[in-house]
N, C-alpha and C. Protein backbone atom coordinates (compact mmCIF):
# COMPACT_ATOMS: atom_id res chain seq x y z
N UNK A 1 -14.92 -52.02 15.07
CA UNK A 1 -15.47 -51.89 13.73
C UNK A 1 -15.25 -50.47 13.19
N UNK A 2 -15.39 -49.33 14.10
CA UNK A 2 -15.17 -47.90 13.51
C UNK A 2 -13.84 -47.81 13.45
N UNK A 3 -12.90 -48.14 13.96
CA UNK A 3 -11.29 -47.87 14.41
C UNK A 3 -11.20 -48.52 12.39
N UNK A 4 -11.61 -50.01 12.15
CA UNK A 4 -11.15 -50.28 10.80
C UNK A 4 -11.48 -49.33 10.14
N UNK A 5 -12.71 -49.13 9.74
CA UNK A 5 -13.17 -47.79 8.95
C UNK A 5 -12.73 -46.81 9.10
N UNK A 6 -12.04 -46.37 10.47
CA UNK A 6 -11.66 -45.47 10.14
C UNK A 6 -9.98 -45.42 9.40
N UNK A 7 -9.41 -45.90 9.89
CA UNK A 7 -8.28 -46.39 9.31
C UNK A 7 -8.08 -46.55 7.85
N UNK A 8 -9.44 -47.63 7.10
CA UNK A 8 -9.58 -47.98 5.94
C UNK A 8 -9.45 -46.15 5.58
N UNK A 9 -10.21 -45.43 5.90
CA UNK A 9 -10.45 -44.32 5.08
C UNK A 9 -9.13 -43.48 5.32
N UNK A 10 -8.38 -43.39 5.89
CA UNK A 10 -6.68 -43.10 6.37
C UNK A 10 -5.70 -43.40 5.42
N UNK A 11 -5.88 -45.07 5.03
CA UNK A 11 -4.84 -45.50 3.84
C UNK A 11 -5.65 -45.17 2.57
N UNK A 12 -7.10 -44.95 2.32
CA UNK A 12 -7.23 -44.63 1.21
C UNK A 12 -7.05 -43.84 0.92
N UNK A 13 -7.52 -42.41 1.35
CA UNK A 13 -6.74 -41.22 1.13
C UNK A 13 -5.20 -40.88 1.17
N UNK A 14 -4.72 -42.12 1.92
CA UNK A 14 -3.03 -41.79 1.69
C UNK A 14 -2.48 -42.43 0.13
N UNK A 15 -3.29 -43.75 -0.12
CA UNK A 15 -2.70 -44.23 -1.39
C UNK A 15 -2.72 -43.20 -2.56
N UNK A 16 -4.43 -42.51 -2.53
CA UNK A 16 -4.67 -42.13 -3.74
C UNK A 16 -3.61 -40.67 -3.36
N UNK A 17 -3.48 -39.88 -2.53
CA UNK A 17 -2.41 -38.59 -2.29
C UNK A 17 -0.93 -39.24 -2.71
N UNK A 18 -0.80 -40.45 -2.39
CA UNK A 18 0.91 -40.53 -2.55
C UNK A 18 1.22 -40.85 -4.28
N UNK A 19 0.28 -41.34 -4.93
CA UNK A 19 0.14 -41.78 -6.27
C UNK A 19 -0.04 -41.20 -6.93
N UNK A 20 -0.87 -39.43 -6.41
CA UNK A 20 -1.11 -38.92 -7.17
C UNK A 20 0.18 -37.75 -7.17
N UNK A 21 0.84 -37.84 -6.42
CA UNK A 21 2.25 -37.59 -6.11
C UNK A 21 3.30 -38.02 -7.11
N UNK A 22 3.40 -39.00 -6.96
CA UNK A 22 4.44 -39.95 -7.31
C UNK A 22 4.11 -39.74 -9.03
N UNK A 23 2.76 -39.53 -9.75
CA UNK A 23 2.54 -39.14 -11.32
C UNK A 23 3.44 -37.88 -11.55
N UNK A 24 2.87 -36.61 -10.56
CA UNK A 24 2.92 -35.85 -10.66
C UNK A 24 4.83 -35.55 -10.93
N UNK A 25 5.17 -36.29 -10.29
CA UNK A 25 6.98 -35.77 -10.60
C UNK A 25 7.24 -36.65 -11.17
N UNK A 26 6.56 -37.82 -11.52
CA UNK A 26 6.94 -38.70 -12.82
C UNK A 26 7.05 -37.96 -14.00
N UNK A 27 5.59 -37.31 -14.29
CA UNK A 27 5.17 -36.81 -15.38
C UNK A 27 6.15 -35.05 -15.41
N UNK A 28 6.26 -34.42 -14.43
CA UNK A 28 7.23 -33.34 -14.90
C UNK A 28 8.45 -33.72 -15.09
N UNK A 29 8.94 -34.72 -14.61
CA UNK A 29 10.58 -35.06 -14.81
C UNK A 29 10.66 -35.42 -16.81
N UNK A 30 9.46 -36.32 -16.93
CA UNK A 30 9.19 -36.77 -18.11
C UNK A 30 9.10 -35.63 -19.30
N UNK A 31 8.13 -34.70 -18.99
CA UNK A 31 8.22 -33.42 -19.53
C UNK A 31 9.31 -32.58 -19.98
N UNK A 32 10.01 -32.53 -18.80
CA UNK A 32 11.52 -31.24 -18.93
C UNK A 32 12.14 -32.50 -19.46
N UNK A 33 12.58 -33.98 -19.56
CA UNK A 33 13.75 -34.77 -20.32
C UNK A 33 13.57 -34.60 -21.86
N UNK A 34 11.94 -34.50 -22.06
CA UNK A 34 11.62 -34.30 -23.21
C UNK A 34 11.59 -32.97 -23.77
N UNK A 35 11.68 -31.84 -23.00
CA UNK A 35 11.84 -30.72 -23.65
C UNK A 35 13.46 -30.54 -24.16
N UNK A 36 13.97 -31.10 -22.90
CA UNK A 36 15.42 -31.08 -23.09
C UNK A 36 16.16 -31.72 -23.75
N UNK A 37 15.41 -32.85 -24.54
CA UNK A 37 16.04 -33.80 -25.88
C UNK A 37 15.40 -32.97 -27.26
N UNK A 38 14.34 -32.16 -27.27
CA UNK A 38 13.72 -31.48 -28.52
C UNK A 38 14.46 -30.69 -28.56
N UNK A 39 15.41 -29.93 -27.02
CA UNK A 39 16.13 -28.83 -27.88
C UNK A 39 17.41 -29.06 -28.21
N UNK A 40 18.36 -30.19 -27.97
CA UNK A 40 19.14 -30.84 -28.44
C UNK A 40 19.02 -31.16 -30.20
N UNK A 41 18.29 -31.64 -30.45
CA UNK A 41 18.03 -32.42 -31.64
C UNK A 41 16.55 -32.01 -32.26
N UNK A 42 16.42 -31.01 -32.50
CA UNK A 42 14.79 -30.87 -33.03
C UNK A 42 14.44 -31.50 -34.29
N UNK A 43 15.68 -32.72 -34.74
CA UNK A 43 14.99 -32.71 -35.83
C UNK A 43 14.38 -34.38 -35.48
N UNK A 44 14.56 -34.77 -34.05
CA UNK A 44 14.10 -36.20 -33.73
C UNK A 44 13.17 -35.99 -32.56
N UNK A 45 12.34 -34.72 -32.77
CA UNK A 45 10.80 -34.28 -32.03
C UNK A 45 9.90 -35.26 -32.03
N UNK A 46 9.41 -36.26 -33.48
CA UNK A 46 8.33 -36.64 -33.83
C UNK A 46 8.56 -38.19 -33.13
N UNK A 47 9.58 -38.38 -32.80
CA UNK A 47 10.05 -39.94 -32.44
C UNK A 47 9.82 -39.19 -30.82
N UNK A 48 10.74 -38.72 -30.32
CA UNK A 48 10.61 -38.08 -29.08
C UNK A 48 9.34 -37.92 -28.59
N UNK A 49 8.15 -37.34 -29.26
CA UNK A 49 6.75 -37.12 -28.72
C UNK A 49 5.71 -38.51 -28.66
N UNK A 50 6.28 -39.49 -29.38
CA UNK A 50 5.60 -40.51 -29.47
C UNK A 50 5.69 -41.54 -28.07
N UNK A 51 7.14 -41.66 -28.08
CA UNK A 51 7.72 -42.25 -26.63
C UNK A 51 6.93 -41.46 -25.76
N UNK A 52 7.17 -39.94 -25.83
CA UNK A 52 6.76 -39.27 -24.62
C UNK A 52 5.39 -40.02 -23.92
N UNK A 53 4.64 -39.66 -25.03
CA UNK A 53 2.80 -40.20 -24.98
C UNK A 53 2.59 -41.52 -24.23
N UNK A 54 3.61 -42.22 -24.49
CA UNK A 54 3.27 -43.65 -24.37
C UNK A 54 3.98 -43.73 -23.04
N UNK A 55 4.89 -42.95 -22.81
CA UNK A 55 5.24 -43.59 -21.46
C UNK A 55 4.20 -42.13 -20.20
N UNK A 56 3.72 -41.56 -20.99
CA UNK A 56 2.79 -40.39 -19.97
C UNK A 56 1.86 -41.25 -19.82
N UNK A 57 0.98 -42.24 -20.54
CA UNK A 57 -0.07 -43.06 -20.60
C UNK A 57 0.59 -44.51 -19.39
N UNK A 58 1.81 -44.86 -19.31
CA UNK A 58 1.68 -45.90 -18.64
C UNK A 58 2.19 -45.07 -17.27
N UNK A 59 2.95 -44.04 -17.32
CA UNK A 59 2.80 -43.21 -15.83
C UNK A 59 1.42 -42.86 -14.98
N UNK A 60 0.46 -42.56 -16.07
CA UNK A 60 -0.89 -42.06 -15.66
C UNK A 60 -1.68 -43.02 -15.12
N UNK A 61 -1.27 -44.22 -15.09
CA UNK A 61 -2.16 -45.38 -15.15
C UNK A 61 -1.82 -45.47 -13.56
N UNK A 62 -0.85 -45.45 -13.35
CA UNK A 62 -0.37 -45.71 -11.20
C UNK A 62 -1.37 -44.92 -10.48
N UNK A 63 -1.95 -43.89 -10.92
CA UNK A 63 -2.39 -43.23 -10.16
C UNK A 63 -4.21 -43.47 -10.06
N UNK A 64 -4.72 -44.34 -11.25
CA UNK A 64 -6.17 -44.50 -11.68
C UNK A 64 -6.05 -46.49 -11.06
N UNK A 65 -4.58 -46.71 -10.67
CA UNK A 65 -4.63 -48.13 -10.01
C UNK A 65 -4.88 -47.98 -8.55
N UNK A 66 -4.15 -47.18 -7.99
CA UNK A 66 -4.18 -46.25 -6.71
C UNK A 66 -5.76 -45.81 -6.14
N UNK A 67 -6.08 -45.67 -7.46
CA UNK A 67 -7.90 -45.15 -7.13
C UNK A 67 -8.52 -46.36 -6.69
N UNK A 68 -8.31 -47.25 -7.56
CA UNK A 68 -9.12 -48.67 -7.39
C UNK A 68 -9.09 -49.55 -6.43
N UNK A 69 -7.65 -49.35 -5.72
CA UNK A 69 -7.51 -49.74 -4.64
C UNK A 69 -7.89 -49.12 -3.08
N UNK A 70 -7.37 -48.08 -3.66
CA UNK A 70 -8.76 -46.71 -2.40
C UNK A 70 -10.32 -47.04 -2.30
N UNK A 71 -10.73 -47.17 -3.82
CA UNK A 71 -12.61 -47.53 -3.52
C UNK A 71 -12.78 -48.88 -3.14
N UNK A 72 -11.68 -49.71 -3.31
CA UNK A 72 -12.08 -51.12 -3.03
C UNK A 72 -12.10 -51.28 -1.36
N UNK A 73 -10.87 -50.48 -0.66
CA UNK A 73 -10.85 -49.97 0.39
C UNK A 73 -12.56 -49.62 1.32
N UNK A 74 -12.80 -48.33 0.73
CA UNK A 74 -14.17 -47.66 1.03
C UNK A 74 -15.40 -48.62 0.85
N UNK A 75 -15.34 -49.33 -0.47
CA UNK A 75 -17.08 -49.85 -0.80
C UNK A 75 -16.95 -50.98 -0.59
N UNK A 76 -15.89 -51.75 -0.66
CA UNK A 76 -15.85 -53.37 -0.25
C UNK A 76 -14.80 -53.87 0.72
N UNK A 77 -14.60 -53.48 1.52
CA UNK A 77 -13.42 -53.50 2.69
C UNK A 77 -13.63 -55.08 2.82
N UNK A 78 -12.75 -55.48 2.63
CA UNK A 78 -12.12 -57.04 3.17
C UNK A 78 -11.77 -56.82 4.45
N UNK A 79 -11.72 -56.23 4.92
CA UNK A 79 -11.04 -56.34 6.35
C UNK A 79 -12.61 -56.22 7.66
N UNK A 80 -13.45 -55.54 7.10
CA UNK A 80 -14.74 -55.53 7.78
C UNK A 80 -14.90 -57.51 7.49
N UNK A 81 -15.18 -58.14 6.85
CA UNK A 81 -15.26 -59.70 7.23
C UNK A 81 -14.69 -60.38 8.03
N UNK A 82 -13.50 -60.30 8.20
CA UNK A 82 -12.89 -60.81 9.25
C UNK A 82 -12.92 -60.53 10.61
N UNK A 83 -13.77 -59.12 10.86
CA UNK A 83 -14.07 -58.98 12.52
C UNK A 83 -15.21 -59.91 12.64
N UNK A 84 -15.99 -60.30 12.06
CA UNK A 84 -17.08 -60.93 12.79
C UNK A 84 -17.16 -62.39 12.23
């Protein structure tokens, strides 16, 4: 029973670290493509920043899914039912 728990608490902290990873160079790669198309073309900024937003908002979201699956981990472990 402790070996699951402990484990459970092993992959949760690995999901939410690797996700919060995986934003993190999402969102700078996303950043510098977009700095680097504003200075190409500054006069197609306002189209450029809109995309940006919207795809920073569905990047940001992996990492707040990542969470949910970590606490579901911690406060409701499915896997504690099946030992007993």
């Amino acid at each position: 029973m402790e070996s699951v728990v402990a484990f459970s608490a092993i992959a949760a902290g690995f999901m939410v670290g690797m996700a919060a990873l995986g934003a993190a160079l999402g969102i700078g790669m996303l950043g510098s493509k977009f700095l680097e198309g504003a200075a190409r073309q500054p006069e197609l900024v306002p189209m450029l920043q809109v995309r940006m937003f919207l795809m920073l908002g569905l990047t940001d979201a992996v990492p707040i899914i990542g969470i949910a699956f970590a606490a579901l981990l911690m406060f409701g472990n499915p896997f504690l039912g099946q030992l007993q």
